[in-house]
N, C-alpha and C. Protein backbone atom coordinates (compact mmCIF):
# COMPACT_ATOMS: atom_id res chain seq x y z
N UNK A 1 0.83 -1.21 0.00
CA UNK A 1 0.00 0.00 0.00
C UNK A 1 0.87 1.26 0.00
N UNK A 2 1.70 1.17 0.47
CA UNK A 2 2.98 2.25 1.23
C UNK A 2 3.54 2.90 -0.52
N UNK A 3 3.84 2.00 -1.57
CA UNK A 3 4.04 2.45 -2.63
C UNK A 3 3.34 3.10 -3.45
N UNK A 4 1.83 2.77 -3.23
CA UNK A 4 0.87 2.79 -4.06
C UNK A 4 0.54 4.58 -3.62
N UNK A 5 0.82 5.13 -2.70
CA UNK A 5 0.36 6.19 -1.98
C UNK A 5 1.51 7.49 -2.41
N UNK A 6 2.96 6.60 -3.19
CA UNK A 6 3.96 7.56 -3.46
C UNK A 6 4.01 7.88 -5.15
N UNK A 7 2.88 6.37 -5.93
CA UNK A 7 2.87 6.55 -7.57
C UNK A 7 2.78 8.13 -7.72
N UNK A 8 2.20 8.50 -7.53
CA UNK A 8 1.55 10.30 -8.15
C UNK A 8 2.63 11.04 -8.41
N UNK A 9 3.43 10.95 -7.18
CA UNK A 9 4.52 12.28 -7.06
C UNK A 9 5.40 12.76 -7.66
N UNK A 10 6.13 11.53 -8.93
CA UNK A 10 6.44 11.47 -9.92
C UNK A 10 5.77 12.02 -10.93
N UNK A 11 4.61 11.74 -11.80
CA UNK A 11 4.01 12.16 -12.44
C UNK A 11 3.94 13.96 -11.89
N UNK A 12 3.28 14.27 -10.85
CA UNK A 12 2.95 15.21 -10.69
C UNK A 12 4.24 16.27 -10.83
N UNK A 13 5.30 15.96 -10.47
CA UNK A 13 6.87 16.52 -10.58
C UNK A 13 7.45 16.75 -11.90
N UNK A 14 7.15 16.00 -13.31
CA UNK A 14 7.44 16.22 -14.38
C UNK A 14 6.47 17.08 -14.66
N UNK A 15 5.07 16.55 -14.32
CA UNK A 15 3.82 17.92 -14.68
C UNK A 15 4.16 19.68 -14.20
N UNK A 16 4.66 19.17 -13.02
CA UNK A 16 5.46 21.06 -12.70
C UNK A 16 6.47 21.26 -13.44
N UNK A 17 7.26 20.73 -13.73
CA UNK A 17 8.16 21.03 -14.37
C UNK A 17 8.12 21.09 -15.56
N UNK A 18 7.69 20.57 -16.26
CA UNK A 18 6.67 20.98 -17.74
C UNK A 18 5.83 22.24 -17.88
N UNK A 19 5.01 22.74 -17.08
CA UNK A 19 4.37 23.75 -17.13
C UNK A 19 5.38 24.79 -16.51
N UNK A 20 4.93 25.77 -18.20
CA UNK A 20 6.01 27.09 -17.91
C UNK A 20 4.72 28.64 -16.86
N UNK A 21 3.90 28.13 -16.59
CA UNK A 21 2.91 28.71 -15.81
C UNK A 21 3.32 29.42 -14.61
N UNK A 22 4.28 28.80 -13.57
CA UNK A 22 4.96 28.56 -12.56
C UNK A 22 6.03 29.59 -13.01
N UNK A 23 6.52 29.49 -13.85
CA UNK A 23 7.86 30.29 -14.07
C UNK A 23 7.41 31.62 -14.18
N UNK A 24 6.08 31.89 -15.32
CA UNK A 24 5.94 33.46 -15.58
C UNK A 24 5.12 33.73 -14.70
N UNK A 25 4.58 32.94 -13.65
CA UNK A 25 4.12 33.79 -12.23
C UNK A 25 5.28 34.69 -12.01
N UNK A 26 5.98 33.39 -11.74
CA UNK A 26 6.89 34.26 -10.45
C UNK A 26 8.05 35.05 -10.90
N UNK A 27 8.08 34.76 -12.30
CA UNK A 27 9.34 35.87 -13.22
C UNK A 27 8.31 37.43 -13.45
N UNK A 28 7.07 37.28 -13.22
CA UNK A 28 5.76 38.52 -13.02
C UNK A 28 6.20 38.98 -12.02
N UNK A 29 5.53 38.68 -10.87
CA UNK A 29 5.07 38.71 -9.56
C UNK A 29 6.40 38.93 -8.43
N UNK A 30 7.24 38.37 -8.47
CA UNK A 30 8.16 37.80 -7.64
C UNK A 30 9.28 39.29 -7.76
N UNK A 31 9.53 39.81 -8.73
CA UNK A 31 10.60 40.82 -8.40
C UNK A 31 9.87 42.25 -7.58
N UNK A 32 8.50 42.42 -7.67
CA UNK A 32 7.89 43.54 -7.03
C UNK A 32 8.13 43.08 -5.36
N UNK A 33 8.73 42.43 -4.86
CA UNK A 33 8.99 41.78 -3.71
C UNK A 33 10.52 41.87 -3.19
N UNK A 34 10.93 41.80 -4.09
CA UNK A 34 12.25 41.63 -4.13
C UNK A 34 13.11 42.76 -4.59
N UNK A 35 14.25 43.31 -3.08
CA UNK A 35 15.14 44.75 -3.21
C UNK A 35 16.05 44.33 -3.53
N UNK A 36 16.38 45.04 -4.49
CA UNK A 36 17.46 45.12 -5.20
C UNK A 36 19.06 45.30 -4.21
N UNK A 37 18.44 46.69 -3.65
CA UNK A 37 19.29 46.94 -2.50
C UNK A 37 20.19 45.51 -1.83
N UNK A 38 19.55 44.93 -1.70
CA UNK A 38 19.94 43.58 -1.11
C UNK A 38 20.10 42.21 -1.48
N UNK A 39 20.68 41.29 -0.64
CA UNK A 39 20.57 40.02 -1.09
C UNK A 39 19.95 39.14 -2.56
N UNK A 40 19.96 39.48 -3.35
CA UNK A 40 18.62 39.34 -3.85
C UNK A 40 18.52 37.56 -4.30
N UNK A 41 19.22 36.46 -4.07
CA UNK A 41 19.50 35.29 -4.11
C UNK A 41 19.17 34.59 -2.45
N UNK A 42 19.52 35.46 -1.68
CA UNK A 42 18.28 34.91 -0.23
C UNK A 42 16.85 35.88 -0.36
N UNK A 43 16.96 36.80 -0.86
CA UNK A 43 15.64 37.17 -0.97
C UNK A 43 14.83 35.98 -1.48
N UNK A 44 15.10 35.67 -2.80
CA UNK A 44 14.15 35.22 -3.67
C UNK A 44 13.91 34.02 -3.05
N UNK A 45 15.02 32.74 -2.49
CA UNK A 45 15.48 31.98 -2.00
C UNK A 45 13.87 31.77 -0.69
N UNK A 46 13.93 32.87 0.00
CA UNK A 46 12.97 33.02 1.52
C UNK A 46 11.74 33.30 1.21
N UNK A 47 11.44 33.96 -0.63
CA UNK A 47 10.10 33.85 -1.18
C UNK A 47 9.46 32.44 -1.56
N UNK A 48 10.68 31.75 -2.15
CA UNK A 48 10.24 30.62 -2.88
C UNK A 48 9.60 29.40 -1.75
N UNK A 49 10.50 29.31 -0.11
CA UNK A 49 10.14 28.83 0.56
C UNK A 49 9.17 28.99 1.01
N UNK A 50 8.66 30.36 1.07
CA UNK A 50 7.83 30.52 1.56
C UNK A 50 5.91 30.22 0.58
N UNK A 51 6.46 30.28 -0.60
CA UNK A 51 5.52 29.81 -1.23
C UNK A 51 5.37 28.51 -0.92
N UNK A 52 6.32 27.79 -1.09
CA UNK A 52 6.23 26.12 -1.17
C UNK A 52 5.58 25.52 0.59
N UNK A 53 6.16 26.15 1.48
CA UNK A 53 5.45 25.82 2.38
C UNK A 53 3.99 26.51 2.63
N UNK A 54 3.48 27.50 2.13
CA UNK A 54 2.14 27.81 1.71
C UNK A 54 1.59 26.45 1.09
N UNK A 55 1.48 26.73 0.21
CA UNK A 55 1.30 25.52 -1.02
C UNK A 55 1.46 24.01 0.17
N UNK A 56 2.51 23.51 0.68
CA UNK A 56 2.25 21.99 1.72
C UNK A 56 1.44 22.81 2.54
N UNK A 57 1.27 23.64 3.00
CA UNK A 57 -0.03 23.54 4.06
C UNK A 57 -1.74 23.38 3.42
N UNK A 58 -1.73 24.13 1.78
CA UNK A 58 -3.14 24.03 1.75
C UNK A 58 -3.30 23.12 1.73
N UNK A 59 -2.42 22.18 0.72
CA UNK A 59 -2.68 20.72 0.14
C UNK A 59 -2.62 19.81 1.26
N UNK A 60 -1.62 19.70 2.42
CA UNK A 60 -2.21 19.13 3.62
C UNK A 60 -3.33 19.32 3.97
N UNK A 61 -3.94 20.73 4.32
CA UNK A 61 -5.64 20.81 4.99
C UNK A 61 -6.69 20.37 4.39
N UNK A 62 -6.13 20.43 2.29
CA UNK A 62 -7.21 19.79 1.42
C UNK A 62 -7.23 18.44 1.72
N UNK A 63 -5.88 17.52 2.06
CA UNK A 63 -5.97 16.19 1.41
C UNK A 63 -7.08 15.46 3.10
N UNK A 64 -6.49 16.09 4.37
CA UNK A 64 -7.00 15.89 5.49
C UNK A 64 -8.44 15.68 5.04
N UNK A 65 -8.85 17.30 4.79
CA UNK A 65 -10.51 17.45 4.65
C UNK A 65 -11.10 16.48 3.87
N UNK A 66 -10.24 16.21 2.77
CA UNK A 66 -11.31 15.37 1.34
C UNK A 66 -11.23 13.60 2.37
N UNK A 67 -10.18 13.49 2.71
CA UNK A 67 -10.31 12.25 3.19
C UNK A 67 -11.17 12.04 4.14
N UNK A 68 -11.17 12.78 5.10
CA UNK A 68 -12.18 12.70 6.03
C UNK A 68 -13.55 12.60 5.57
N UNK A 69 -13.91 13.11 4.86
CA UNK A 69 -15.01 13.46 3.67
C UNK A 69 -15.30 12.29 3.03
N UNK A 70 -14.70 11.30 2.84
CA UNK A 70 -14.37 10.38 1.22
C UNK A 70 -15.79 9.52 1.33
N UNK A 71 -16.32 9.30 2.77
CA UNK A 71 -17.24 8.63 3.16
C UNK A 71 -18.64 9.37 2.54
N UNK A 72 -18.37 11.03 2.94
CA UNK A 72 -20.14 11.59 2.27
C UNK A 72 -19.72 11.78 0.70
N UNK A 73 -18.46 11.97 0.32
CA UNK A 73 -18.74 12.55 -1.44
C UNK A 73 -18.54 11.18 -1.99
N UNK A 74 -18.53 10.29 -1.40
CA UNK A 74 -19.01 8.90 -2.09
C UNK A 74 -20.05 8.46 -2.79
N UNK A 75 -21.35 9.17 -1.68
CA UNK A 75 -22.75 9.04 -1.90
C UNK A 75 -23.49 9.40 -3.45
N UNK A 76 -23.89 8.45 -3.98
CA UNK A 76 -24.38 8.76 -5.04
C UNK A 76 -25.13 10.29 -5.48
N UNK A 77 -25.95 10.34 -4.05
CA UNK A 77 -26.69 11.42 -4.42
C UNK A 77 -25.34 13.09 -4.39
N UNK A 78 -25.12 13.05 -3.15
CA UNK A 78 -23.66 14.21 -3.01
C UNK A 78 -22.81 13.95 -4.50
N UNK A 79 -22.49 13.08 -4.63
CA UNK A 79 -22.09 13.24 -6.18
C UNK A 79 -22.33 13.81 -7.42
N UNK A 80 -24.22 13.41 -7.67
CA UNK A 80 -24.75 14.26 -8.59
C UNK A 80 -25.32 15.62 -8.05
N UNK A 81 -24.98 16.18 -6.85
CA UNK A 81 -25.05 17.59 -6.79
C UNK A 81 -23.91 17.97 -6.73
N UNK A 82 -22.94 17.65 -6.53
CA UNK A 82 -21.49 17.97 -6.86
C UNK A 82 -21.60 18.33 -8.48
N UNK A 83 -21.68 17.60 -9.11
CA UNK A 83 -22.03 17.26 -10.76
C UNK A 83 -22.69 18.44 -11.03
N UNK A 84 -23.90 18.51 -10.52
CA UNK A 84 -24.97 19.62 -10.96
C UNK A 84 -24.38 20.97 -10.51
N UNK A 85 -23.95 20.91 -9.30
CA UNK A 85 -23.39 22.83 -9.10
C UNK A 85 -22.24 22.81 -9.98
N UNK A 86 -21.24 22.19 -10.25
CA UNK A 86 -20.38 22.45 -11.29
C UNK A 86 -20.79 22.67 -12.57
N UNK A 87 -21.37 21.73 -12.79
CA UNK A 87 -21.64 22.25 -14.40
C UNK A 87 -22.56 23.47 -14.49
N UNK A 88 -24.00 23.78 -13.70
CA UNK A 88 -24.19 24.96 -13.01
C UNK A 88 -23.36 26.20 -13.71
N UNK A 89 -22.35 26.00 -12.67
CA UNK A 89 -21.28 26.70 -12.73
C UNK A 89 -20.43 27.15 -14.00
N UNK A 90 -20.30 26.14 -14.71
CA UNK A 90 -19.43 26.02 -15.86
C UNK A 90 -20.33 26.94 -17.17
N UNK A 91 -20.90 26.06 -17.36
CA UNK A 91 -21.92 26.77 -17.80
C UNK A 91 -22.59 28.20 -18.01
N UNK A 92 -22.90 28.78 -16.56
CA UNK A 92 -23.07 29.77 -16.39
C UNK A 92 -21.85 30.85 -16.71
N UNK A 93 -20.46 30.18 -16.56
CA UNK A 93 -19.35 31.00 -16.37
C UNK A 93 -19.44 31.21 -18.49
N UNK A 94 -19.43 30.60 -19.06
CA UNK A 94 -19.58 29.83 -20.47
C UNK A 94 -20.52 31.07 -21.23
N UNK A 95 -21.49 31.07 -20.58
CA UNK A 95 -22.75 32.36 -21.08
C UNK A 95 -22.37 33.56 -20.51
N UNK A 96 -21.62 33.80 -19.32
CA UNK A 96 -21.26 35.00 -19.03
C UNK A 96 -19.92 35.59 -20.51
N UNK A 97 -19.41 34.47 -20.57
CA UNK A 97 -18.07 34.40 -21.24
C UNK A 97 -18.72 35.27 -22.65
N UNK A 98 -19.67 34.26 -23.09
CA UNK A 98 -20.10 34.57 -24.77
C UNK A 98 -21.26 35.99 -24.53
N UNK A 99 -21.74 36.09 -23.66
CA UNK A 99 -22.83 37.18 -23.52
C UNK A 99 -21.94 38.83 -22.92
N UNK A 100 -20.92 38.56 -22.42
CA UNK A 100 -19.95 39.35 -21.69
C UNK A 100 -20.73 40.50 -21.02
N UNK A 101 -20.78 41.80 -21.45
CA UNK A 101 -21.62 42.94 -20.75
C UNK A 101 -22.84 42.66 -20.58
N UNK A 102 -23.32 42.17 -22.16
CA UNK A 102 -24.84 41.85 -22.16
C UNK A 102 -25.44 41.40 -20.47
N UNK A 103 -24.96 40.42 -20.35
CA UNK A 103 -25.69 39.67 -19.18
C UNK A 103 -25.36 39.93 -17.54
N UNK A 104 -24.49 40.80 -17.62
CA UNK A 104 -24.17 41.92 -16.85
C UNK A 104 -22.70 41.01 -15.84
């Protein structure tokens, strides 16, 4: 079981690293943070950590919550309202998209 729980992390590690998404965040975002004046290789260094341990905490509180959970979003019915507010959702986002001002 112990292996079966580590398959993903691989996959998911070439998937970051493949996506250039990640890069033009933080080649955006990341120098309005960062003084010149200073360090700027522990600067960036104490940003990046600090993202990444952001990032392990949500995904810890998500993986906690969903598991704890795994028992009600099992339920057939919680499923197809899961189903239904998303697409709902999708949808609606879809007609806002093509209708733009129109639909306010």
């Amino acid at each position: 079981m112990r292996g079966r729980v580590w398959a993903p992390v691989p996959q998911g590690f070439v998937n970051d690293i493949l996506n250039p998404k990640a890069l033009v965040f933080y080649m955006t975002f990341m120098p309005q943070f960062i003084r010149p004046d200073g360090p700027v290789a522990a600067q960036t260094s104490v940003l990046g950590l600090l993202v990444v341990g952001c990032a392990a905490l949500w995904w810890g509180l998500y993986v906690t919550a969903v598991t704890s959970l795994s028992g009600l979003l099992a339920r057939p019915r919680v499923r197809r309202g899961i189903d239904a507010g998303a697409g709902t959702a999708l949808a609606g986002l879809g007609l806002w998209m093509v209708g733009g001002p129109a639909l306010g």
